[in-house]
C-alpha atoms as a PDB file:
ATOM      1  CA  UNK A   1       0.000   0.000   0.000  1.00  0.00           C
ATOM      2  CA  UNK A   2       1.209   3.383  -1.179  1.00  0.00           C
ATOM      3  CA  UNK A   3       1.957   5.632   1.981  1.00  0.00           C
ATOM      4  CA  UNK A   4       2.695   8.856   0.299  1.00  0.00           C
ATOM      5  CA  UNK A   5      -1.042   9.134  -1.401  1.00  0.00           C
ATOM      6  CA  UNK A   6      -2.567  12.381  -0.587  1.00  0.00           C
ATOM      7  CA  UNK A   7      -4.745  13.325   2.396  1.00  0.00           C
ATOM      8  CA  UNK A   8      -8.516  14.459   0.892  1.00  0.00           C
ATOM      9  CA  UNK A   9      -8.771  18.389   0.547  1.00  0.00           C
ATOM     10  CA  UNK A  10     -10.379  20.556   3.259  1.00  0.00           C
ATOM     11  CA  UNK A  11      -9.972  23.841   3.777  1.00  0.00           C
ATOM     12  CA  UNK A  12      -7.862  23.014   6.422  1.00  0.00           C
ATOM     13  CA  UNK A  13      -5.180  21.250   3.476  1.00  0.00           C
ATOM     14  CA  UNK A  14      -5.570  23.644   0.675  1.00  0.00           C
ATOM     15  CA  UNK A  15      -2.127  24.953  -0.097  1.00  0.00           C
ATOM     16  CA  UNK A  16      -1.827  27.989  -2.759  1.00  0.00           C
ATOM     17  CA  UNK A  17      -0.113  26.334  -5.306  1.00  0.00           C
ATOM     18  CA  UNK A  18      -3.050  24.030  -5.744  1.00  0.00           C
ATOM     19  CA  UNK A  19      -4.824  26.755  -7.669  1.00  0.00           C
ATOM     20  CA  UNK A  20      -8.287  26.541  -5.430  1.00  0.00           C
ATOM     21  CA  UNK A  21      -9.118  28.716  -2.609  1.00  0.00           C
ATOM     22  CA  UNK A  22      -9.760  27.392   0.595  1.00  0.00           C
ATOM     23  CA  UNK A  23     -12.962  28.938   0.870  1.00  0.00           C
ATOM     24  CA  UNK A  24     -14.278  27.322  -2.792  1.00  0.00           C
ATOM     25  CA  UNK A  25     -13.517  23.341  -1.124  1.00  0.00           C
ATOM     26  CA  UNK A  26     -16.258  23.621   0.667  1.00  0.00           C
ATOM     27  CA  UNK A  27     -19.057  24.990  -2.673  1.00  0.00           C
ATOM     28  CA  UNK A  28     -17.432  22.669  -4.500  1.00  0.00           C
ATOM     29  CA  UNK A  29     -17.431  19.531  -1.868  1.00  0.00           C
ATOM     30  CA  UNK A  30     -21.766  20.634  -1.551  1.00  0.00           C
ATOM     31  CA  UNK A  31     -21.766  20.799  -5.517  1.00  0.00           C
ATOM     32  CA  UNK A  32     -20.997  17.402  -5.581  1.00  0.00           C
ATOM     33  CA  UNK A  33     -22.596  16.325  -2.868  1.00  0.00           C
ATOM     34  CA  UNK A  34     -25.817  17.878  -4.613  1.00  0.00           C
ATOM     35  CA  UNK A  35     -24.985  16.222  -7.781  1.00  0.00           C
ATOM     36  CA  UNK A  36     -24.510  12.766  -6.143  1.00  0.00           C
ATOM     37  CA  UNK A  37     -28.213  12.738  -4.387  1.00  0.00           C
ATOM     38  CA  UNK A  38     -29.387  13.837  -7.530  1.00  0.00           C
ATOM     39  CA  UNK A  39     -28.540  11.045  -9.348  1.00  0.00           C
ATOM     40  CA  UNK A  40     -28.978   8.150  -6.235  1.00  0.00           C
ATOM     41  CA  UNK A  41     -32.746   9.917  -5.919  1.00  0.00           C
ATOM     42  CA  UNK A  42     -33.005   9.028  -9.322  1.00  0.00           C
ATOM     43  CA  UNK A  43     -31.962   5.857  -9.586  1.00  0.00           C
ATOM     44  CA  UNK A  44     -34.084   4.883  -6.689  1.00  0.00           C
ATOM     45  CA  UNK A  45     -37.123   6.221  -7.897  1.00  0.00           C
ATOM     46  CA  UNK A  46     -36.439   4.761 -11.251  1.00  0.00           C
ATOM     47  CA  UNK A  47     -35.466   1.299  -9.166  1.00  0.00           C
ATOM     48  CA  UNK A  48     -38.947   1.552  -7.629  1.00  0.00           C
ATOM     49  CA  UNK A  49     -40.840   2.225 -10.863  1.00  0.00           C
ATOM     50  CA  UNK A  50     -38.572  -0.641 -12.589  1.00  0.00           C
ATOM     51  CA  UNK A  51     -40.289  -3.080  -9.802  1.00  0.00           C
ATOM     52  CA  UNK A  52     -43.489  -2.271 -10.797  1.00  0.00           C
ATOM     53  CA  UNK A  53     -43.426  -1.366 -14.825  1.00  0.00           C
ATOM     54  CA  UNK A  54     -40.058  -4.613 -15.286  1.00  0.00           C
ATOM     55  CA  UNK A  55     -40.607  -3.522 -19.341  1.00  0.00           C
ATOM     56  CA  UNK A  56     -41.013  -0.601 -19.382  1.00  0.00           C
ATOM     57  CA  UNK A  57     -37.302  -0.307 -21.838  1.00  0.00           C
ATOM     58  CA  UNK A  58     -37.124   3.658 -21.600  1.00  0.00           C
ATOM     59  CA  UNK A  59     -37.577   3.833 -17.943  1.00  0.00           C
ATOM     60  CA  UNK A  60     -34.226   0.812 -17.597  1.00  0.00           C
ATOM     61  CA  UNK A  61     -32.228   2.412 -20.601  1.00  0.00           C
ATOM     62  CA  UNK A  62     -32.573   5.570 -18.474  1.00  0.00           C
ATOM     63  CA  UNK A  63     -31.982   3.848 -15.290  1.00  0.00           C
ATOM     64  CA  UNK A  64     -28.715   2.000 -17.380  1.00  0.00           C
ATOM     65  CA  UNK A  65     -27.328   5.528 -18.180  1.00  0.00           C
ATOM     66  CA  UNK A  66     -27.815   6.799 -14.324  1.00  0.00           C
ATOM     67  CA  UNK A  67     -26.225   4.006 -12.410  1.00  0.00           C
ATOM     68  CA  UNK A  68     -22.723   4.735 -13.937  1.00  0.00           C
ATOM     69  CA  UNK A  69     -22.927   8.590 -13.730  1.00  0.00           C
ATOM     70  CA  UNK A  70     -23.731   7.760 -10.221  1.00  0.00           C
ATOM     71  CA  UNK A  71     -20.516   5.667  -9.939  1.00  0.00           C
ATOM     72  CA  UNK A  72     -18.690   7.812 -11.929  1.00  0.00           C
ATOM     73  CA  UNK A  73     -19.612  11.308  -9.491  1.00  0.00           C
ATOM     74  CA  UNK A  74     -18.954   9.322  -6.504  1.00  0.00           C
ATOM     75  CA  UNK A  75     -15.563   7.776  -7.244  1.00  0.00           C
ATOM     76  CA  UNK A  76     -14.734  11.274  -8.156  1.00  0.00           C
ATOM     77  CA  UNK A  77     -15.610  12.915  -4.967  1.00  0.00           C
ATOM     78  CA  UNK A  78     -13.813  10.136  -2.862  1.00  0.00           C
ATOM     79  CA  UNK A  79     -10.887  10.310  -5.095  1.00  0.00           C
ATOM     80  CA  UNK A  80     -11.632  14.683  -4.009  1.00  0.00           C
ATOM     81  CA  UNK A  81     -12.211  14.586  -0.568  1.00  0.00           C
ATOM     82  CA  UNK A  82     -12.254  10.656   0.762  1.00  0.00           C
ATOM     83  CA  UNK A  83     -15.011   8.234   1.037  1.00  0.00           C
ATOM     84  CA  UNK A  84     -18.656   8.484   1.365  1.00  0.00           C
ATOM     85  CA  UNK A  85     -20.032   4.985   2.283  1.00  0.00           C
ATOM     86  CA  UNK A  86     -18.362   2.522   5.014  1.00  0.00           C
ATOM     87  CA  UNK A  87     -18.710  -0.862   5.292  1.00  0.00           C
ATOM     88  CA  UNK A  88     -17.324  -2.516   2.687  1.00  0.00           C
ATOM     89  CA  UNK A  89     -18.829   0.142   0.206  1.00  0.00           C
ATOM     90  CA  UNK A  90     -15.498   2.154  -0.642  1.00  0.00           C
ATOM     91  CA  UNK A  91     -11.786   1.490  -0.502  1.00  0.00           C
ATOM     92  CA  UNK A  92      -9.407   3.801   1.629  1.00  0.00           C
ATOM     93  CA  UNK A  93      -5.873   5.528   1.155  1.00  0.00           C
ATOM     94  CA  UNK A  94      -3.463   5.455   3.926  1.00  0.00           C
ATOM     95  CA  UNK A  95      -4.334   6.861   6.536  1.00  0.00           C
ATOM     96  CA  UNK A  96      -7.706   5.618   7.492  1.00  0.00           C
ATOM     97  CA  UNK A  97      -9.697   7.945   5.439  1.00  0.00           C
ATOM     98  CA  UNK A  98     -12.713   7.826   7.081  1.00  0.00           C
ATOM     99  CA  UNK A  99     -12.052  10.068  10.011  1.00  0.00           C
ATOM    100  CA  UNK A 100      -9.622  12.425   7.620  1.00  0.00           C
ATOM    101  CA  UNK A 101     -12.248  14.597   7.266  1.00  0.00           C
ATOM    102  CA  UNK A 102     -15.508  15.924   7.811  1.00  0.00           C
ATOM    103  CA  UNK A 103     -18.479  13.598   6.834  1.00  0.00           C
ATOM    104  CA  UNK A 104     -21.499  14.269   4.166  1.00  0.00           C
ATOM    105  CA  UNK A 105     -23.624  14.805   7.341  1.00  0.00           C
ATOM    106  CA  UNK A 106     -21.601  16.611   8.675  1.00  0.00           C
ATOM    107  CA  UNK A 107     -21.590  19.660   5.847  1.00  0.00           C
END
């Protein structure tokens, strides 16, 4: 395991040279929060519909195009500020990631 893989960005770990200000890590951490329930909400709701209308092909071709934007926007945010699910659900750099920084709820 790779030691020397960076900490996820606060505002507390911004440095200057990264080009953001400290005070944007936050909008943009909420921006993608946003984003991310977005998309679950709607693969949910499109989940529950799926149970009830099975071929119904425009509601799953939508629901096929969702599920990996979903992936996609959370995999980026972890890879931006650290993980978002525990248990099993994402992987972690060293250190623990987990209590490296704030959590969604806690935003």
């Amino acid at each position: 395991m790779d030691n020397k893989q960076e900490k996820p960005q606060t505002p507390e770990t911004v440095k200057p040279e990264d080009g953001i200000k400290a005070e944007n890590i936050n909008n943009l951490r909420e921006q993608m929060l946003l984003e991310i329930q977005q998309l679950e909400f709607t693969a949910i709701e499109l989940n529950l519909y799926l149970d009830t209308h099975p071929d119904d092909q425009q509601a799953l071709n939508l629901y096929n195009s969702v599920v990996p934007q979903l992936r996609q926007c959370i995999e980026a945010y972890e890879q931006r500020f650290g993980p978002l699910f525990h248990f099993g659900m994402s992987t972690s750099r060293q250190p623990w990631q987990w209590i490296c920084s704030p959590w969604p709820w806690d935003l």
